[in-house]
N, C-alpha and C. Protein backbone atom coordinates (compact mmCIF):
# COMPACT_ATOMS: atom_id res chain seq x y z
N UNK A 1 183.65 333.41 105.38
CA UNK A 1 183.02 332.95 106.60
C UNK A 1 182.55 331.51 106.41
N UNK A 2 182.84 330.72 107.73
CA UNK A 2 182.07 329.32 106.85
C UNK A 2 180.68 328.87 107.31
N UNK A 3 180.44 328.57 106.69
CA UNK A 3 178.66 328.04 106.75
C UNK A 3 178.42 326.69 107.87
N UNK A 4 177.86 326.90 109.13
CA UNK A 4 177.98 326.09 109.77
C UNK A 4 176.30 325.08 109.39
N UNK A 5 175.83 324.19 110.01
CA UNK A 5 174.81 323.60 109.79
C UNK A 5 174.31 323.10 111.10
N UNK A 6 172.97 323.93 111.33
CA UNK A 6 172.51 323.49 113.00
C UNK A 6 170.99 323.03 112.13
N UNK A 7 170.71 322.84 113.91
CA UNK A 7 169.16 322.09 113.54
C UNK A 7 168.45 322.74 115.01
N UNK A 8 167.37 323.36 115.09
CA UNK A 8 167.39 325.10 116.03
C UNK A 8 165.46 323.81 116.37
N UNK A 9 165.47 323.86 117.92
CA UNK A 9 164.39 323.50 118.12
C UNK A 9 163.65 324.47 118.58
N UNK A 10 162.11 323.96 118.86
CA UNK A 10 160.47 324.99 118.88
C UNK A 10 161.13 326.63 119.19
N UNK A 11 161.68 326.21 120.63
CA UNK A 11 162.21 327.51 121.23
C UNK A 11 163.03 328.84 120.69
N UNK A 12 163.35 328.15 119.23
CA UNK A 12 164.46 329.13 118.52
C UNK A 12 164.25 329.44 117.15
N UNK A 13 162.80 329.94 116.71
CA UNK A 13 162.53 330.48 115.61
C UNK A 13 162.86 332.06 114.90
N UNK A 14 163.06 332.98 116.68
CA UNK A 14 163.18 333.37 115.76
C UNK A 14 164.60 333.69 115.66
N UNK A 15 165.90 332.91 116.55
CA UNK A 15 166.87 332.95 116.37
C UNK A 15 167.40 332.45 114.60
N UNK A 16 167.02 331.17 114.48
CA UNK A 16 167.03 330.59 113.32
C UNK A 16 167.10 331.74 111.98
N UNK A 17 165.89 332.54 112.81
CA UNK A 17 165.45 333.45 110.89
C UNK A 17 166.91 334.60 111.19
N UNK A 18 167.52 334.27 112.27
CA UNK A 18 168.74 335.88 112.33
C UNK A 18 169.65 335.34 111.90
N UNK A 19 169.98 333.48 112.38
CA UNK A 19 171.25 332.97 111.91
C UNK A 19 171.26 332.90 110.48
N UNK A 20 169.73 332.56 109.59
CA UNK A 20 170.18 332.26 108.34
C UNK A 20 170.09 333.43 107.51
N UNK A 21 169.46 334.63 108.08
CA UNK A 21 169.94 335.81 107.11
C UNK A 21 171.68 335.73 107.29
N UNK A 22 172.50 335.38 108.63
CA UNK A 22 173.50 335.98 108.86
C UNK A 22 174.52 334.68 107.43
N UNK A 23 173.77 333.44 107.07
CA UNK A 23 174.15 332.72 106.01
C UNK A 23 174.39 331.50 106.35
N UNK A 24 174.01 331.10 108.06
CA UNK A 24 174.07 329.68 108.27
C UNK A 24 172.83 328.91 108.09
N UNK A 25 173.29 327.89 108.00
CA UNK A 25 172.23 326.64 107.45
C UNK A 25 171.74 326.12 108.76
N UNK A 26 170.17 326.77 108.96
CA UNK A 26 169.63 326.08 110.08
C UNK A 26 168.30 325.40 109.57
N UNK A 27 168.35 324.11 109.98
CA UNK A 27 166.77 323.38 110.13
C UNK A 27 166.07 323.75 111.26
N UNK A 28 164.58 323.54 111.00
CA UNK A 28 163.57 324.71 112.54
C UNK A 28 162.13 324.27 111.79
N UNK A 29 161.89 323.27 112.94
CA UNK A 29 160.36 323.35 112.77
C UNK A 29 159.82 323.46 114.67
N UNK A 30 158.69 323.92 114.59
CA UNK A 30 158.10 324.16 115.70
C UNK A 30 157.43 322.46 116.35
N UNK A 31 157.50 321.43 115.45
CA UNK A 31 156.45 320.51 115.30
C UNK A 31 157.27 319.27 116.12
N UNK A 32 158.48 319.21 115.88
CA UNK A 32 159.45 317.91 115.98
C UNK A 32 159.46 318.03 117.67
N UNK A 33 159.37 316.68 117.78
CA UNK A 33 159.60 316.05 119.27
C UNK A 33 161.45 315.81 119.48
N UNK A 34 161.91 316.20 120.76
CA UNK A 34 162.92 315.84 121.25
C UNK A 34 163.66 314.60 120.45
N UNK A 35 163.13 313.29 119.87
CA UNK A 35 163.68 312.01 118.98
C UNK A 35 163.42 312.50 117.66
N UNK A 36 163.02 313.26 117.33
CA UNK A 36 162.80 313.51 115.85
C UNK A 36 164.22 314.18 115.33
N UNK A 37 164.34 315.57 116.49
CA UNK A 37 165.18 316.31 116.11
C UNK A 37 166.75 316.25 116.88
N UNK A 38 166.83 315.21 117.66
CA UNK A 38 167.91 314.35 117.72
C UNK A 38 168.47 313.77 116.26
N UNK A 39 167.57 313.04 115.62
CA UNK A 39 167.73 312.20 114.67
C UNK A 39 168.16 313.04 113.50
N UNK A 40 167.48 314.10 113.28
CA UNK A 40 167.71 315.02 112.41
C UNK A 40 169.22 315.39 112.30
N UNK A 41 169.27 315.89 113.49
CA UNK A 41 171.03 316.42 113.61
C UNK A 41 171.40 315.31 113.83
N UNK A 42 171.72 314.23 113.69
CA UNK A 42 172.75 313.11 113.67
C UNK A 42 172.65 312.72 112.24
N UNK A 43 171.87 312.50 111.89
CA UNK A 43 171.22 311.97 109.64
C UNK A 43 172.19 313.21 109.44
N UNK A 44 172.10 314.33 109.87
CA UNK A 44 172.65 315.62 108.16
C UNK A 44 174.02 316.35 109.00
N UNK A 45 174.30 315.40 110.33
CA UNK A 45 175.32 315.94 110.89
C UNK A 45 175.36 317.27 111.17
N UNK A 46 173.95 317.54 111.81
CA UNK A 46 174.26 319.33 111.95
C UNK A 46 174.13 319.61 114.11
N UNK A 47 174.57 320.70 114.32
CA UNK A 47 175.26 321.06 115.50
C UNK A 47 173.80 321.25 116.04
N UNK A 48 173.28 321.15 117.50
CA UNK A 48 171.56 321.04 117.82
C UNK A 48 171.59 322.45 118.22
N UNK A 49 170.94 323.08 118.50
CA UNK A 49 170.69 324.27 119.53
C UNK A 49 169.29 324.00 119.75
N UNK A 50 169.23 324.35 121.30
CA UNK A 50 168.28 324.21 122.31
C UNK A 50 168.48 325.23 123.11
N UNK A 51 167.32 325.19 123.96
CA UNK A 51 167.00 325.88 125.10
C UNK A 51 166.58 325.71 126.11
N UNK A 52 166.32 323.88 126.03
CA UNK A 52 165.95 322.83 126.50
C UNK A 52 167.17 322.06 127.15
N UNK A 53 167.51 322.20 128.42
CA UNK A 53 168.65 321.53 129.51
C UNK A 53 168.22 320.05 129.03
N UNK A 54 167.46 319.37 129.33
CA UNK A 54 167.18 317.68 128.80
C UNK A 54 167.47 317.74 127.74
N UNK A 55 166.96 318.04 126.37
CA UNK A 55 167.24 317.85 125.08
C UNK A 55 168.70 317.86 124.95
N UNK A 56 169.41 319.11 125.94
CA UNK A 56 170.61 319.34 125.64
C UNK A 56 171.74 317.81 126.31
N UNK A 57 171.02 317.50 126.92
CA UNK A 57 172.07 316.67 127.57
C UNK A 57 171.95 315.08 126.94
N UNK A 58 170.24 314.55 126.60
CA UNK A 58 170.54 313.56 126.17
C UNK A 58 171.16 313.99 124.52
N UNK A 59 171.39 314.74 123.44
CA UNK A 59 171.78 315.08 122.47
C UNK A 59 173.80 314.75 123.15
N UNK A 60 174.35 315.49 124.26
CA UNK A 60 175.36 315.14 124.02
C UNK A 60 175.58 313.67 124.70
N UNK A 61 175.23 313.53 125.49
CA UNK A 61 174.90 311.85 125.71
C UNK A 61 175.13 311.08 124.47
N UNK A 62 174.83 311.48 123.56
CA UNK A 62 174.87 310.01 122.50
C UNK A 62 175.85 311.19 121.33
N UNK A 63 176.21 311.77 121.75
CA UNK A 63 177.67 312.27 121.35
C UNK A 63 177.48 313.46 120.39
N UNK A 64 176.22 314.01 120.19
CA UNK A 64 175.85 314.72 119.49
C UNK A 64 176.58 316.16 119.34
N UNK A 65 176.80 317.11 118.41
CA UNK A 65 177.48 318.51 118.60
C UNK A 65 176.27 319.17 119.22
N UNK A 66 176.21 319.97 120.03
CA UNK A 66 175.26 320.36 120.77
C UNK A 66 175.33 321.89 121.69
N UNK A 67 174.47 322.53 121.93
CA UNK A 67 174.21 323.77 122.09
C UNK A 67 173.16 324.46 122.89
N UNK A 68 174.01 324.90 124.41
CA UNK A 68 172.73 324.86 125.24
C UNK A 68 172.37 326.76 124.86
N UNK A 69 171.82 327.33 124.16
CA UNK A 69 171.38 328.75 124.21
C UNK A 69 170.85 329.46 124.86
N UNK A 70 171.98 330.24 125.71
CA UNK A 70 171.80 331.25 126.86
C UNK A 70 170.74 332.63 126.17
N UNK A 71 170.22 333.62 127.35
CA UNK A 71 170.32 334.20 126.59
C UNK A 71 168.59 334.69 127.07
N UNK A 72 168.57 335.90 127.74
CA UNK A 72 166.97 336.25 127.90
C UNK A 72 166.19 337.29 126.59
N UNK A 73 167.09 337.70 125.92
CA UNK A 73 166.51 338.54 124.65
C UNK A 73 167.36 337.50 123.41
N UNK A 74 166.65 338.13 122.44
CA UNK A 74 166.98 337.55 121.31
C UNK A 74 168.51 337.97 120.48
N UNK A 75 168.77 339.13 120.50
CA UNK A 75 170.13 339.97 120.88
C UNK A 75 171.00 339.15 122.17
N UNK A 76 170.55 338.83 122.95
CA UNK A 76 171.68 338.10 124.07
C UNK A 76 171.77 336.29 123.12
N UNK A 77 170.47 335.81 122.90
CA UNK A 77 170.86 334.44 122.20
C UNK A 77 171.67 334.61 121.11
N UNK A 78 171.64 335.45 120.20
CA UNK A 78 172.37 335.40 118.94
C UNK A 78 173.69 336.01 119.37
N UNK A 79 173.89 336.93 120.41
CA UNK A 79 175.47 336.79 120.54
C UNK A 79 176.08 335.57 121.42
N UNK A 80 175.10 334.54 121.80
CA UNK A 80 176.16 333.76 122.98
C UNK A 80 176.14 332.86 121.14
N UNK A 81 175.23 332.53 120.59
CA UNK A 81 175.62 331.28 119.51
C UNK A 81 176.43 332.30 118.56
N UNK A 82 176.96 333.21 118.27
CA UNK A 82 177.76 334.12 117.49
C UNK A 82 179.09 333.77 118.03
N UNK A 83 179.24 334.13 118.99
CA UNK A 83 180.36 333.95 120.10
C UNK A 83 180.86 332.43 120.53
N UNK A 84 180.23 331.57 120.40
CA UNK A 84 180.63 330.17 120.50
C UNK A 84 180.68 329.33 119.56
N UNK A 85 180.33 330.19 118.22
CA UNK A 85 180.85 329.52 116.55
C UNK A 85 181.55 330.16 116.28
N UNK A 86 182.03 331.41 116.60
CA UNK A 86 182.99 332.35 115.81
C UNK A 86 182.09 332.84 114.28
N UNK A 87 180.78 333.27 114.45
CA UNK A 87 179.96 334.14 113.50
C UNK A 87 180.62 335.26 113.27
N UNK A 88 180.32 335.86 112.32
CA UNK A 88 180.33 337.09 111.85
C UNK A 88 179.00 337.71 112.24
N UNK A 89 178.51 338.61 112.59
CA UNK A 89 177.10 339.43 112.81
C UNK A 89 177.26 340.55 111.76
N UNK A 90 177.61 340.22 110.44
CA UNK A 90 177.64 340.92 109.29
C UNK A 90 176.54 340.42 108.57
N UNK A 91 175.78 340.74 108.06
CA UNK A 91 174.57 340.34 106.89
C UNK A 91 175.43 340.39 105.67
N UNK A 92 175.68 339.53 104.94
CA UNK A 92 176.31 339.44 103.51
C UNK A 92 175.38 338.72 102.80
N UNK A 93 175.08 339.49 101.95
CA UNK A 93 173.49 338.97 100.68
C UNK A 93 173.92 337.76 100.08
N UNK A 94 175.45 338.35 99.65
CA UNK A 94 175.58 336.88 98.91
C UNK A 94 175.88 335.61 99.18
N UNK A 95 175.75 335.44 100.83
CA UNK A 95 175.67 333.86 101.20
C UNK A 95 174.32 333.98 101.82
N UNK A 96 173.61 335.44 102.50
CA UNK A 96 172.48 335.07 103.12
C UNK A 96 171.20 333.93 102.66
N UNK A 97 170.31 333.47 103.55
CA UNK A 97 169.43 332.76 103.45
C UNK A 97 168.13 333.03 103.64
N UNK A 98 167.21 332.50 103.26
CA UNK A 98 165.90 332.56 103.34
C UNK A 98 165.49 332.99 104.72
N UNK A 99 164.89 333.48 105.21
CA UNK A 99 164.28 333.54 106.93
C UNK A 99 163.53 332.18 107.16
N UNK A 100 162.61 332.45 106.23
CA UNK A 100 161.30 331.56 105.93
C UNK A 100 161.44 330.33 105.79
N UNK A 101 162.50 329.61 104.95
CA UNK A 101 162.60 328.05 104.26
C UNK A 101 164.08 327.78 104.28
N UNK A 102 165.27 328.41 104.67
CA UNK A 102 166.13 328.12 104.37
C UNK A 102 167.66 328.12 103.27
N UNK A 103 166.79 328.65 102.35
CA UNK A 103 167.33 328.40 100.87
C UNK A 103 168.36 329.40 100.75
N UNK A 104 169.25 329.15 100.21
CA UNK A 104 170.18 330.63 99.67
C UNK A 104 169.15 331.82 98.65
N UNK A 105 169.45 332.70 98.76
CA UNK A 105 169.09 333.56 98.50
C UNK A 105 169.71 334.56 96.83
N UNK A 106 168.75 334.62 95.89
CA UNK A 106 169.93 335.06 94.88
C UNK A 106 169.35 336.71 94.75
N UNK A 107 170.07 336.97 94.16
CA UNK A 107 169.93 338.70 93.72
C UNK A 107 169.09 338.68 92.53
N UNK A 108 168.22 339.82 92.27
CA UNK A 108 167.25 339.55 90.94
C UNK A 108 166.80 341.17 90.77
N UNK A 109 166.72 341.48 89.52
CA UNK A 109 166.60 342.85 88.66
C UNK A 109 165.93 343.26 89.28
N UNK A 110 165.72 344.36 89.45
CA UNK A 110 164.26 345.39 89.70
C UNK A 110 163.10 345.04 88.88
N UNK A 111 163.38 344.77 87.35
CA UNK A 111 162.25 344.24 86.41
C UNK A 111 161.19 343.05 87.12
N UNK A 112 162.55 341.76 87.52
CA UNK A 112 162.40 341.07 88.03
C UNK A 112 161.46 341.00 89.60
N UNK A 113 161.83 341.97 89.81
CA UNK A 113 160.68 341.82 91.45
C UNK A 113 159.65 342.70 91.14
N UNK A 114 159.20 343.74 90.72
CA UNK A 114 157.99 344.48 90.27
C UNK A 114 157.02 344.18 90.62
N UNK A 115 156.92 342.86 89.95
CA UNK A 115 155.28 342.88 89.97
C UNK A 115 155.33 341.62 91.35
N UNK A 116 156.32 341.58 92.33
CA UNK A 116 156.07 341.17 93.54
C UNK A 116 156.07 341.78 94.68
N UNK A 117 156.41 342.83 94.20
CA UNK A 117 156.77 343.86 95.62
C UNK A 117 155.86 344.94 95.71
N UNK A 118 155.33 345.99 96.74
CA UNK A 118 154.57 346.66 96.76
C UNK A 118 155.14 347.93 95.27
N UNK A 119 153.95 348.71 94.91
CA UNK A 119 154.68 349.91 93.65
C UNK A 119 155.63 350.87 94.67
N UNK A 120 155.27 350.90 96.01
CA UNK A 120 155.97 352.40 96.13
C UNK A 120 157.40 351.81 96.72
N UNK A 121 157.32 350.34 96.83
CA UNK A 121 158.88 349.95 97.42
C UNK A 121 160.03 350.10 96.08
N UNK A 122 159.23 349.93 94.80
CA UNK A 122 159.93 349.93 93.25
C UNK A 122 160.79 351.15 93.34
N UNK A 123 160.07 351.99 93.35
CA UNK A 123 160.23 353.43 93.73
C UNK A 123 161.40 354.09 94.19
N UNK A 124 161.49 353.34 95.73
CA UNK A 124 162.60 353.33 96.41
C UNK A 124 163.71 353.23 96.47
N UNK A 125 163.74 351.62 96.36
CA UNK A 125 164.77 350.76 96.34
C UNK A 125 165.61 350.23 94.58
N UNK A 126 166.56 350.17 94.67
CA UNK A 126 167.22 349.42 93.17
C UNK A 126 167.82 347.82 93.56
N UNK A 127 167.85 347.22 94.50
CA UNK A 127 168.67 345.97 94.82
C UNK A 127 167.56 345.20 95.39
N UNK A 128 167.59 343.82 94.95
CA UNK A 128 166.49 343.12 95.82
C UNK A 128 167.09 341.83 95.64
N UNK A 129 166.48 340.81 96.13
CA UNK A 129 167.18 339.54 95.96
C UNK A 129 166.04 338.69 96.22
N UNK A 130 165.75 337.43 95.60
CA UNK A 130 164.41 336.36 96.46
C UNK A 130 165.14 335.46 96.56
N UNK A 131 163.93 334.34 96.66
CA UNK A 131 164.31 332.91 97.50
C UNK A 131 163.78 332.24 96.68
N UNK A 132 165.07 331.56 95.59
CA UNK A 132 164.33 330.31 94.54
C UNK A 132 163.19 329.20 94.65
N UNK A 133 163.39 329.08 96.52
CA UNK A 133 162.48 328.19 96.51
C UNK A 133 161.08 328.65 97.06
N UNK A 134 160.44 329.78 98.08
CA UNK A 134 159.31 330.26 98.14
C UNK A 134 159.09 331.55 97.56
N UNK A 135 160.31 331.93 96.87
CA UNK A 135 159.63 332.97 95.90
C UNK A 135 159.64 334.55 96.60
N UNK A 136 160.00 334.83 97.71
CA UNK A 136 159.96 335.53 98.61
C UNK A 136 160.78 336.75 98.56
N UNK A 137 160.82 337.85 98.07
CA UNK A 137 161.21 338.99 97.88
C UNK A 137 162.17 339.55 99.23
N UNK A 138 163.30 340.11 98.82
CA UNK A 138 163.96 340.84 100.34
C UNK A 138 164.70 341.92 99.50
N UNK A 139 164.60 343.31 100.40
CA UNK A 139 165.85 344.18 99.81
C UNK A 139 165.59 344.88 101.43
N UNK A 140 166.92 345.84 101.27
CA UNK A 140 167.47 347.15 102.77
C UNK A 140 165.93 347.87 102.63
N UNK A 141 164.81 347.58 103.23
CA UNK A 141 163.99 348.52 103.25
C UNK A 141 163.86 349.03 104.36
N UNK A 142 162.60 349.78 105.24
CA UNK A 142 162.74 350.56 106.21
C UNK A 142 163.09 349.58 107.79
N UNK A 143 162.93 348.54 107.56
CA UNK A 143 163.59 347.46 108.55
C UNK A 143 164.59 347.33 108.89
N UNK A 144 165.65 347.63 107.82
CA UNK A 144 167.10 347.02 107.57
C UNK A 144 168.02 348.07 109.13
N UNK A 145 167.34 349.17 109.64
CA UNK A 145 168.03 350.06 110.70
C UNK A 145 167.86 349.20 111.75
N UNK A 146 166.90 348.90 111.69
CA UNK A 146 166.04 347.72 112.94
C UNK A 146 166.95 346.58 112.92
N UNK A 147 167.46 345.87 111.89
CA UNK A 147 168.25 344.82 111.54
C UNK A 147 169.90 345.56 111.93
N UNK A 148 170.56 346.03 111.44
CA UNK A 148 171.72 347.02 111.70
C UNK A 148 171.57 347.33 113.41
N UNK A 149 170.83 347.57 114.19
CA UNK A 149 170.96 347.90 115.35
C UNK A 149 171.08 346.79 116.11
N UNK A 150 169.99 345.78 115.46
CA UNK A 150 170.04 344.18 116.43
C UNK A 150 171.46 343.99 116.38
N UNK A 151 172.22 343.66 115.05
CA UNK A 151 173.10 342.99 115.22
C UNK A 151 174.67 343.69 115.64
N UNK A 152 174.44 345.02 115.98
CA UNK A 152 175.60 346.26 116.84
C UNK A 152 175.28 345.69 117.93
N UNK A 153 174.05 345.50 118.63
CA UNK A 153 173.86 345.57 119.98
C UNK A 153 174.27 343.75 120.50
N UNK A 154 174.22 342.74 119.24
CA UNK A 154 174.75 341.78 119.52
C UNK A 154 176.52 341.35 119.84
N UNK A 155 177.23 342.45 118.80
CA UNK A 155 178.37 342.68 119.00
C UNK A 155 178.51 343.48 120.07
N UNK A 156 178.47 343.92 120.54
CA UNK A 156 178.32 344.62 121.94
C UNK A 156 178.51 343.56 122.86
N UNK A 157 177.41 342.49 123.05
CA UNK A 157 177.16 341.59 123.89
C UNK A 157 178.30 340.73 123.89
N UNK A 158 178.41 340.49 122.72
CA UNK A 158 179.67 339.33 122.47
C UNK A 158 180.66 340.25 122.79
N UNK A 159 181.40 340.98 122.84
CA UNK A 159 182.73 342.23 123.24
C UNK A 159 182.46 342.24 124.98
N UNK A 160 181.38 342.24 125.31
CA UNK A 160 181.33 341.79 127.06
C UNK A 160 181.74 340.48 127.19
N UNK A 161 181.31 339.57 126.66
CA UNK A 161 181.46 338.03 126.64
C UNK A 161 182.97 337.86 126.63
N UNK A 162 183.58 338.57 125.81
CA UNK A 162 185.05 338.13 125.78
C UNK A 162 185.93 339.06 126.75
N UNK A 163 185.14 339.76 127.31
CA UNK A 163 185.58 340.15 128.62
C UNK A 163 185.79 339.20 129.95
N UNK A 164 184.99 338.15 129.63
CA UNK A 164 185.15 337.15 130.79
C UNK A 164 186.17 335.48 130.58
C-alpha cells in the first residue's frame, strides 16, 4: 500500500488519528491558521484536507494537492478520503502509525510493555506494539471490534460511492 502524506486541518482530528493507524502520514494540529498550514503542505509537499470550502480553494489556487472532505460522520469522511486516494481500510501494524504524534509504530515483547500497560491487559493480550517517539502502548484490546466495525461500515460507504 503506499504511504500517502497529508496535512489534516482543526476540523480533522479525529480523521487524522483513523488515517494514521490505517499507515498514512498525516500532520494535524488544532492551532495553525489557514497560512500556516498552506505553507506546511507546500514545504513537505503533502496533499491538504479540509473541511473548510475557503481553505480549500485558496490551497488549490496556488496549485496546491488539495482535499475538500465530505462527509457528516466520521465513517462517511474516512470513506470519501479512502475512496479518493485509493486507501486500503485494512489496519496493518506493520506500517501503522501513532494516533497521537505520528510516528511509525514498532512491535515490542510482552516483557517489554508490562510495566506500561495496565496488569490485567498483560494477562490478556500477547502482541503489543508502541510509539518510539511518545512511548505510547497499543495492542487488539476490547476496542479493536469498535475499530473492525468503523472501518466495515467505511467500506460499505465507499462500495455505495462506486456505485455512482
Amino acid at each position: 500500500m503506499k504511504t500517502l502524506k497529508f496535512m489534516a486541518d482543526g476540523m480533522l482530528g479525529k480523521l487524522t488519528r483513523w488515517l494514521r493507524m490505517l499507515g498514512q502520514n498525516v500532520e494535524y494540529s488544532e492551532s495553525l491558521d489557514d497560512k500556516e498550514l498552506i505553507k506546511i503542505a507546500e514545504e513537505q509537499h503533502r496533499t491538504l484536507l479540509t473541511r473548510d470550502l475557503t481553505l480549500y480553494q485558496k490551497a488549490t489556487t496556488l496549485g496546491l494537492s488539495a482535499f475538500l472532505v465530505d462527509g457528516s460522520t466520521e465513517t462517511e469522511k474516512l470513506a470519501n478520503v479512502a475512496k479518493r486516494f485509493n486507501l486500503s481500510l485494512e489496519v496493518d501494524v506493520t506500517i501503522s502509525r501513532c494516533p497521537k504524534c505520528n510516528t511509525q509504530i514498532k512491535p515490542i515483547s510482552k516483557a517489554e510493555a508490562v510495566n506500561k500497560i495496565p496488569e490485567k491487559t498483560s494477562m490478556h493480550y500477547k502482541e503489543f506494539w508502541m510509539c518510539p517517539q511518545c512511548e505510547k502502548v497499543y495492542w487488539h484490546g476490547a476496542h479493536w471490534k469498535q475499530i473492525e466495525k468503523t472501518l466495515k461500515s467505511a467500506k460499505q460507504v465507499v462500495g455505495k460511492l462506486d456505485r455512482f
